[in-house]
Each structure stands twice: as structure tokens, then as C-alpha cells.
Protein backbone atom coordinates (compact mmCIF):
# COMPACT_ATOMS: atom_id res chain seq x y z
CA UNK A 1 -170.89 -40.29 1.95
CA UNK A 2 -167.55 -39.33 3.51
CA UNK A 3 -167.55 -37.39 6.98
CA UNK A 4 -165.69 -35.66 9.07
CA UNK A 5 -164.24 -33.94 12.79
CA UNK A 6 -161.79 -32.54 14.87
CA UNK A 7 -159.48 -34.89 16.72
CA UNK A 8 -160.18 -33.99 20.37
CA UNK A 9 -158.19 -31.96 22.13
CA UNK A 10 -155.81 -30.73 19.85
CA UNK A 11 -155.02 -27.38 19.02
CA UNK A 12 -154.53 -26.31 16.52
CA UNK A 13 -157.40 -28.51 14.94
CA UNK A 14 -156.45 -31.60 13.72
CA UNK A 15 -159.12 -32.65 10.75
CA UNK A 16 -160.05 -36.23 10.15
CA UNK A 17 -162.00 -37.48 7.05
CA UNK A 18 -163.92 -41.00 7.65
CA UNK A 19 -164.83 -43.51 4.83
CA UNK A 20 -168.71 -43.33 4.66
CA UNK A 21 -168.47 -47.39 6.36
CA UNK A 22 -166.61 -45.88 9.55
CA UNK A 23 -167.93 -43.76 12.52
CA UNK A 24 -166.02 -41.50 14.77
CA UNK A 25 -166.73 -43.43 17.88
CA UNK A 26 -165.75 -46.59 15.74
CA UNK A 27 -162.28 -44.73 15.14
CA UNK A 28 -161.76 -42.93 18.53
CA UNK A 29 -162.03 -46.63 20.38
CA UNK A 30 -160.31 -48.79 18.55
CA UNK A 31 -157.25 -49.98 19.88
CA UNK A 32 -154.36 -49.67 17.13
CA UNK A 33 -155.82 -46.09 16.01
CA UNK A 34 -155.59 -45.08 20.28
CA UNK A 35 -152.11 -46.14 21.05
CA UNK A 36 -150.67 -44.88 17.81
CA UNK A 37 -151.94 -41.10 18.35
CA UNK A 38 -150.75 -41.12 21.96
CA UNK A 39 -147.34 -42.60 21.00
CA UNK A 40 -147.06 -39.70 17.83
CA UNK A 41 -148.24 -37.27 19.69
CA UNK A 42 -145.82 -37.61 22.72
CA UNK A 43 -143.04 -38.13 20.20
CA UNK A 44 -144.32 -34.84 18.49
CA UNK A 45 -144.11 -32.65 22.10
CA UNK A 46 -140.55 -33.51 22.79
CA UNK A 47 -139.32 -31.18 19.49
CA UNK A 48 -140.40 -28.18 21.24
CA UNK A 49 -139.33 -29.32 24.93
CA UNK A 50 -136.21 -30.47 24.39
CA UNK A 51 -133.96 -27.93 23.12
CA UNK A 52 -131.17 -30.79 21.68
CA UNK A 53 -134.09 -32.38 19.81
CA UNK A 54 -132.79 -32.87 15.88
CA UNK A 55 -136.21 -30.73 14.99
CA UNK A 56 -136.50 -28.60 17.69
CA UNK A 57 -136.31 -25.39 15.44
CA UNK A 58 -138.59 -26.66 12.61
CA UNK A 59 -140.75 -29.04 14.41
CA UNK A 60 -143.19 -31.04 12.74
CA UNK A 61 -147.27 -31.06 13.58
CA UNK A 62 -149.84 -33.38 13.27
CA UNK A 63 -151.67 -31.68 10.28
CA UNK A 64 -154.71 -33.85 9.31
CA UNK A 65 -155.44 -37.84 9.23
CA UNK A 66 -157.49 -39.21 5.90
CA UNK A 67 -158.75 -42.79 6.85
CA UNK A 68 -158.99 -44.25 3.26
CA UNK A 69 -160.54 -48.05 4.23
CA UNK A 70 -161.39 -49.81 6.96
CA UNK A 71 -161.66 -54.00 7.24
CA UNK A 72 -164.15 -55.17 9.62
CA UNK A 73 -164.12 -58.21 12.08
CA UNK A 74 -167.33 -60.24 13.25
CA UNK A 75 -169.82 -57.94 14.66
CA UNK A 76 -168.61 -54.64 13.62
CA UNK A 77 -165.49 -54.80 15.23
CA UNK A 78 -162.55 -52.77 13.79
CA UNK A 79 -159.75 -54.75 11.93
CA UNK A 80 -157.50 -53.22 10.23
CA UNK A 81 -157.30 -49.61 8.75
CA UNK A 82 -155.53 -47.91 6.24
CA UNK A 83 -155.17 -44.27 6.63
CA UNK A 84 -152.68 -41.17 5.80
CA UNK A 85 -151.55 -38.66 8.13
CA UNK A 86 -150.13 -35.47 7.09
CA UNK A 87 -147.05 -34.53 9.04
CA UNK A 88 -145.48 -31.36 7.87
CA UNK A 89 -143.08 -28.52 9.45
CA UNK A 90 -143.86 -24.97 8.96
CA UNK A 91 -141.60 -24.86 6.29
CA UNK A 92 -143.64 -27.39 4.02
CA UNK A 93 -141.27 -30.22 4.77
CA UNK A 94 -143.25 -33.15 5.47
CA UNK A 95 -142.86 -36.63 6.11
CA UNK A 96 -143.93 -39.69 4.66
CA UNK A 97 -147.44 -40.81 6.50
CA UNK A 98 -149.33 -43.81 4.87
CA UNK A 99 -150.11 -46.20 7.84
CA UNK A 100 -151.77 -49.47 7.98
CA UNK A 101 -152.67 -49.79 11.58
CA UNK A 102 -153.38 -52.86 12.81
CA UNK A 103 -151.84 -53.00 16.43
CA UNK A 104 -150.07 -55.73 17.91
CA UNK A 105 -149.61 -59.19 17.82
CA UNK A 106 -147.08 -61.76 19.73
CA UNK A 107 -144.46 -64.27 18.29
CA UNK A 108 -143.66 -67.75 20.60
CA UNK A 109 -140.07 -69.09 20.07
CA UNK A 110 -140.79 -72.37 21.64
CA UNK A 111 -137.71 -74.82 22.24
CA UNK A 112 -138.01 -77.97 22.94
CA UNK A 113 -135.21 -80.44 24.27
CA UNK A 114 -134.89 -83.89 24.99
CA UNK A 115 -134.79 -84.59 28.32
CA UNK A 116 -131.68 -86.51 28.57
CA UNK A 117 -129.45 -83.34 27.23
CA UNK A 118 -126.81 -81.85 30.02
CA UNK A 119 -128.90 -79.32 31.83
CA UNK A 120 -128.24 -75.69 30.60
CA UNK A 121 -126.58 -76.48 27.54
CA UNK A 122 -127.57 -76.16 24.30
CA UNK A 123 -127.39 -79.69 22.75
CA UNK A 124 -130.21 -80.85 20.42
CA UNK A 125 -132.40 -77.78 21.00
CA UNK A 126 -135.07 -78.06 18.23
CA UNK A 127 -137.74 -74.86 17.44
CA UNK A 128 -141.27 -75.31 16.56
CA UNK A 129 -142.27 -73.43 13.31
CA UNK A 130 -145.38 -73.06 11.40
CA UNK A 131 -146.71 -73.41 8.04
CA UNK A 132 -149.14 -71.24 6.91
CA UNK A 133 -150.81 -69.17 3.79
CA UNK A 134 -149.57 -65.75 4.01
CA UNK A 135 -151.59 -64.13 1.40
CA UNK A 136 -150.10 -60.18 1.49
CA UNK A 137 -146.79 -62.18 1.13
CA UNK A 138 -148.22 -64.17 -2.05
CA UNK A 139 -147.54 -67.28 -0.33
CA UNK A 140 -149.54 -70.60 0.43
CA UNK A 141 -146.61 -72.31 2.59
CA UNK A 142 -144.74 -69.42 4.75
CA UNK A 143 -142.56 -70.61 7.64
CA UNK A 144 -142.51 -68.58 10.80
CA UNK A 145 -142.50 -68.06 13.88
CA UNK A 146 -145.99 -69.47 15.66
CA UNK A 147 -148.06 -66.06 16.25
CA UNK A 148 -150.97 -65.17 18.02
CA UNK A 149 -152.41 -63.19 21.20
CA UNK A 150 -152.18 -63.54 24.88
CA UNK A 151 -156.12 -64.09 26.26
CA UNK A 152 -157.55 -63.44 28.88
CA UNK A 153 -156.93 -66.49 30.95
CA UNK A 154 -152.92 -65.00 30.44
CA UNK A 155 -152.32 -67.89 28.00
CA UNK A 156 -150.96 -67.90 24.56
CA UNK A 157 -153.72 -68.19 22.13
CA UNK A 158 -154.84 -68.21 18.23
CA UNK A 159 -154.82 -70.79 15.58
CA UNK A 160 -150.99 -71.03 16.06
CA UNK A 161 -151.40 -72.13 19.72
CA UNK A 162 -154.02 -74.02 18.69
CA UNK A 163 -152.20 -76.48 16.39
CA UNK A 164 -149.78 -76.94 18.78
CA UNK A 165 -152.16 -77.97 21.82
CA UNK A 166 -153.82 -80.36 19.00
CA UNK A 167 -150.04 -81.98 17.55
CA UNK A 168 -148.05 -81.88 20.83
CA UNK A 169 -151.01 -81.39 23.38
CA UNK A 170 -148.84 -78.53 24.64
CA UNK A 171 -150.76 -75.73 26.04
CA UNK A 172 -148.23 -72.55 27.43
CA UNK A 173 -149.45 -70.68 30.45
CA UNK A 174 -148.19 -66.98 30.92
CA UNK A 175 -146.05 -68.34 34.11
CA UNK A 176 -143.63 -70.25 31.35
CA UNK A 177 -143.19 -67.30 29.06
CA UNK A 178 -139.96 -65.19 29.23
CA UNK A 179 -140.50 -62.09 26.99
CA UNK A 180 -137.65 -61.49 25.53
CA UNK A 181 -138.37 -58.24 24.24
CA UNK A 182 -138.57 -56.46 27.83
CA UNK A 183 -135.31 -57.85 28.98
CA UNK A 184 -133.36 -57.09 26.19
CA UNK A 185 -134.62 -54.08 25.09
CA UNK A 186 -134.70 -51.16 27.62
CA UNK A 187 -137.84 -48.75 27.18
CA UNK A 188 -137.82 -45.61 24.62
CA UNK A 189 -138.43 -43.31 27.91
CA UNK A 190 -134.80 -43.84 28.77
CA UNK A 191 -132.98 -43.32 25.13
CA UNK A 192 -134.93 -40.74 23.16
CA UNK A 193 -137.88 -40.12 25.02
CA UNK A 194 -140.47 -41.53 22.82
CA UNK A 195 -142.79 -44.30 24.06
CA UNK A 196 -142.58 -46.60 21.51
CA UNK A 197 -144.13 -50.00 22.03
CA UNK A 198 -142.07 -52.69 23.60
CA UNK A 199 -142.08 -55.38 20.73
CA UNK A 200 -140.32 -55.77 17.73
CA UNK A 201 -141.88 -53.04 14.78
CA UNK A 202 -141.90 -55.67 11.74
CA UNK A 203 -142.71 -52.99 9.10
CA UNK A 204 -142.44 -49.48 10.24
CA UNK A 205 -141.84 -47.75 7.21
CA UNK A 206 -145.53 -48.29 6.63
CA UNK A 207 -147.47 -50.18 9.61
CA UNK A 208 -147.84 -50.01 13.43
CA UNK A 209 -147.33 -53.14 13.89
CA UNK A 210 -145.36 -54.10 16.80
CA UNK A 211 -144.72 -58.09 18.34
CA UNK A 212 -143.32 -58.93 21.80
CA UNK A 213 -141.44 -61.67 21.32
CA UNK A 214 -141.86 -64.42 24.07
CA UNK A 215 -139.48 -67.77 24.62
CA UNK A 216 -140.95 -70.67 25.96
CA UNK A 217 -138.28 -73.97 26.44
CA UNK A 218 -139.80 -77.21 27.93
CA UNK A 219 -137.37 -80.49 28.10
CA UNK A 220 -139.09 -84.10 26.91
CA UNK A 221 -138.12 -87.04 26.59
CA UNK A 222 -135.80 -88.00 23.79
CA UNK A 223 -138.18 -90.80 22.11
CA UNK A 224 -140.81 -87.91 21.96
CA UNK A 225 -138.94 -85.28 20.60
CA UNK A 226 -137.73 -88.12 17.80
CA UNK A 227 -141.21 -89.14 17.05
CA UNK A 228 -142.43 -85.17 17.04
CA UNK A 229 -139.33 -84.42 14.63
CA UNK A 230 -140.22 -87.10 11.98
CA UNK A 231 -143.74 -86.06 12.52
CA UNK A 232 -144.08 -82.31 12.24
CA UNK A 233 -142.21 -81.69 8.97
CA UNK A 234 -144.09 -78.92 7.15
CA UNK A 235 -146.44 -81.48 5.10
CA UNK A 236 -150.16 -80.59 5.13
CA UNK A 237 -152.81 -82.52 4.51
CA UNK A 238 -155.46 -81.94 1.85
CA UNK A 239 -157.57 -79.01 2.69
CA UNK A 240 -154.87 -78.27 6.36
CA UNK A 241 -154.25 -74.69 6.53
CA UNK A 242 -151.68 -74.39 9.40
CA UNK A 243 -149.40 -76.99 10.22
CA UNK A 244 -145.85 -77.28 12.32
CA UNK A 245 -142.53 -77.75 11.79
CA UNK A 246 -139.47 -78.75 14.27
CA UNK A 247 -136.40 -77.70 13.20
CA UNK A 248 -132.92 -77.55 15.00
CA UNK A 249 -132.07 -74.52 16.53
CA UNK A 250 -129.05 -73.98 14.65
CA UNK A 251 -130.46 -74.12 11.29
CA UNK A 252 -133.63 -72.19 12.51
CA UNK A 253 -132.37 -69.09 11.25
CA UNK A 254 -131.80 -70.53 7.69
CA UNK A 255 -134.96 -72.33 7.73
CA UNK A 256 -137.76 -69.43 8.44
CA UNK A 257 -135.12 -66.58 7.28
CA UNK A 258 -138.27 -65.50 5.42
CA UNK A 259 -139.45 -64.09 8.52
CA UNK A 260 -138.78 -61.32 10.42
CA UNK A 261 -140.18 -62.52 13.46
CA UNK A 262 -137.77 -65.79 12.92
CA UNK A 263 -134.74 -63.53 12.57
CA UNK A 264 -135.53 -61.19 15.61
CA UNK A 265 -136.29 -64.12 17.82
CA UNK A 266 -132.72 -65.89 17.34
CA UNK A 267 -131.07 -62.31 17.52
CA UNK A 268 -132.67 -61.79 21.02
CA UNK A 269 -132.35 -65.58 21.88
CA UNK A 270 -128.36 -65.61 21.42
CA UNK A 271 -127.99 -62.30 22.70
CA UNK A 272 -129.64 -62.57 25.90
CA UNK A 273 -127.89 -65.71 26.19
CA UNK A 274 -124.50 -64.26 25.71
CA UNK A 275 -125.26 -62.19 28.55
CA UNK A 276 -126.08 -65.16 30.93
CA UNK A 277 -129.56 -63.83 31.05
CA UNK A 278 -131.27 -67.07 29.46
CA UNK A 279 -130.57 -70.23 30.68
CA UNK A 280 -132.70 -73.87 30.44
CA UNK A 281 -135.03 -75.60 30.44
């Protein structure tokens, strides 16, 4: 059976209806549900407080949330949801508010160069891709970007991070990571006003999902690099769910095009380097 409460703090009341498999508390802590509210209901208060804001005389309110299905993690822990949130004017205008929340996520652009290259140039850069089933893509064999989490120890992590440590033993502290995303992006506060989260938004038309993108570049020897490259081609073995590929940076774009965290990653990447603001390894 279905239940539900008032979203605290809100006037006027702001209804929520739960599936009968998800409880308010469940709801109210999890992560993805948390930082979405606070971000839609900042972005909500600036119609009325800024007079030069495009709704400021028909501003829209927060109306009522249906959470339609929940997926579960081990132990009970909140996955993903899918919910819809009715956003309307007083006019009856509303806009468009089915939202799979799911919260963030991080994408490594790790370049690798031999060694014996001229020091902060960009000859023979190579960029480590995955391989990977991507099921709500209908695919078995997606290339991308390597994704995952930072952990708590501040290093990258997940079963991306965890190929790589196993095929290259290369394991990437938080003190070699240049997020890319911070320094080329300035925060919402100082263009619109909204506080938007500071990663890429891969689908916002219909999820919260946002990725920092992070660059990682590490020089090896030549002979390596070579023996990596005719290695790591995209081939799994029976039964291997994730493997790596090494591509050269200037056909990386072509290569995992399919991806949007692919595409954002060179856009940033030659970008920041235009402006002198990436250099190495």
C-alpha cells in the first residue's frame, strides 16, 4: 500500500506519494533525492527575488513529487529512483518533471605517454578506454570513458579503476587528479544564480545525473606503452565483463564518440589546454 507526507518545511505543502517498498526516512536521506530538492528549490526562490528573472511574474512552484519505483542496493540501501514532480505556475503552465535520480558519478580521462616524448608536448599521447555492457544503452561492448567514484581513502575507485590496477597495476591517488570540470567551468552562483552541480549533466532532460570529469597523465616508458597498446585492444575474454582499450588521443574522440563522457572530456581537455591551463606529464 502506497503512502504519503508533507515535504518538510515547505509552505505551501508540498505532497509526496511513496511506493508501498519505500519509507519516508528512506527518501528524506538518500543522497541524489537531498541534493536535487536543495538545488530546485534554490533555483525556484530566485523567480521571486530577482526582479530580471525570465519568470519572475509567473513563477513556477514545487507542486507535489510522485515517487513511482525505487531500485535497491545491498542492505536496503537506496539506488536509483524514478519519480515525477509537478512543477506548475499559477497560470497552469507547467513543466516537464519525470526524473530518474541517481546522483553522481566521476569519469577518469587517463593519458598515458611514453616517456621518451619532448616534455609538454603532445606527441604519442594515448587514452585508456573501457569496454563494457551498457544494458539501458542495449549494448554488450560500449566504449567510454573509465567511470567510477572517489572513496574514502581520496582514490579513484569501482570496477573501472579496478581493471586498470589489475592490466597496468596503475592505481591513481586524489594528489594526481586535475578535475577538469572546476577549472573550466566557473560555478552557477556567479552566472544565473542557481547551484547546479559542478560536473558535466549527461542527461538532463530526464536524470540528475551529473560527472566531474577528472584528467590523470602519467609518462612510461616507450616499450611499455607499445606492449600495453597491442595488449589492451577491446577483446574480452570468455565470460570478461569490463575490459580496456588504449587508443591515441587524436582519434579518441572518433573512437568512444558513443559517449558523452568521451566527448566532454576531449572538449575540456583541448580547451583548457588552449588556455595554457593543462600542461604534462
Amino acid at each position: 500500500m502506497s503512502t504519503s507526507f508533507n515535504l518538510p518545511s515547505t509552505s505551501p505543502a508540498v505532497p509526496v506519494s511513496l511506493p508501498p517498498d519505500l519509507k519516508q526516512e528512506q527518501l528524506l536521506s538518500f543522497p541524489a533525492f537531498k541534493t536535487w530538492l536543495s538545488t530546485l528549490q534554490h533555483s525556484l526562490s530566485l523567480q521571486t527575488r530577482d526582479a530580471k528573472h525570465t519568470f519572475h511574474h509567473q513563477p513556477y512552484k514545487l507542486r507535489r513529487i510522485d515517487v513511482q519505483a525505487v531500485d535497491f542496493f545491498g542492505k536496503g540501501r537506496v539506488g536509483f529512483i524514478k519519480m515525477k514532480a509537478e512543477v506548475s505556475n499559477d497560470e497552469g503552465e507547467k513543466i516537464p518533471g519525470s526524473v530518474f535520480l541517481r546522483g553522481g558519478s566521476v569519469g577518469m580521462m587517463v593519458i598515458l605517454q611514453p616517456d621518451d616524448a619532448p616534455q609538454n608536448s603532445e606527441k604519442d599521447k594515448h587514452v585508456l578506454l573501457t569496454v563494457q555492457p551498457r544494458l539501458p544503452a542495449g549494448s554488450l561492448t560500449l566504449t567510454e570513458l573509465p567511470a567510477g567514484m572517489i572513496d574514502d581513502s581520496g582514490t579513484f575507485a569501482g570496477a573501472a579503476a579496478k581493471e586498470i590496477e589489475e592490466e597496468l597495476s596503475l592505481s591513481i591517488p586524489e594528489s594526481d587528479l586535475l578535475d577538469m570540470t572546476a577549472l573550466a567551468l566557473p560555478t552557477t552562483t556567479h552566472t544565473t544564480g542557481e547551484k547546479l552541480q559542478q560536473g558535466v549533466y549527461t542527461s538532463p532532460g530526464g536524470s540528475d545525473e551529473f560527472v566531474p570529469l577528472f584528467l590523470h597523465q602519467r609518462r612510461v616508458p616507450r616499450g611499455q606503452l607499445r606492449e600495453w597498446e597491442g595488449k589492451l585492444t577491446g577483446v574480452r575474454e570468455h565470460g570478461e565483463k569490463i575490459t580496456l582499450r588504449i587508443v591515441r588521443l587524436e582519434e579518441v574522440w572518433r573512437e568512444g564518440g558513443r559517449d558523452a563522457k568521451v566527448l566532454s572530456a576531449v572538449a575540456l581537455y583541448e580547451g583548457l589546454r588552449r588556455e595554457g591551463k593543462i600542461s604534462g606529464p
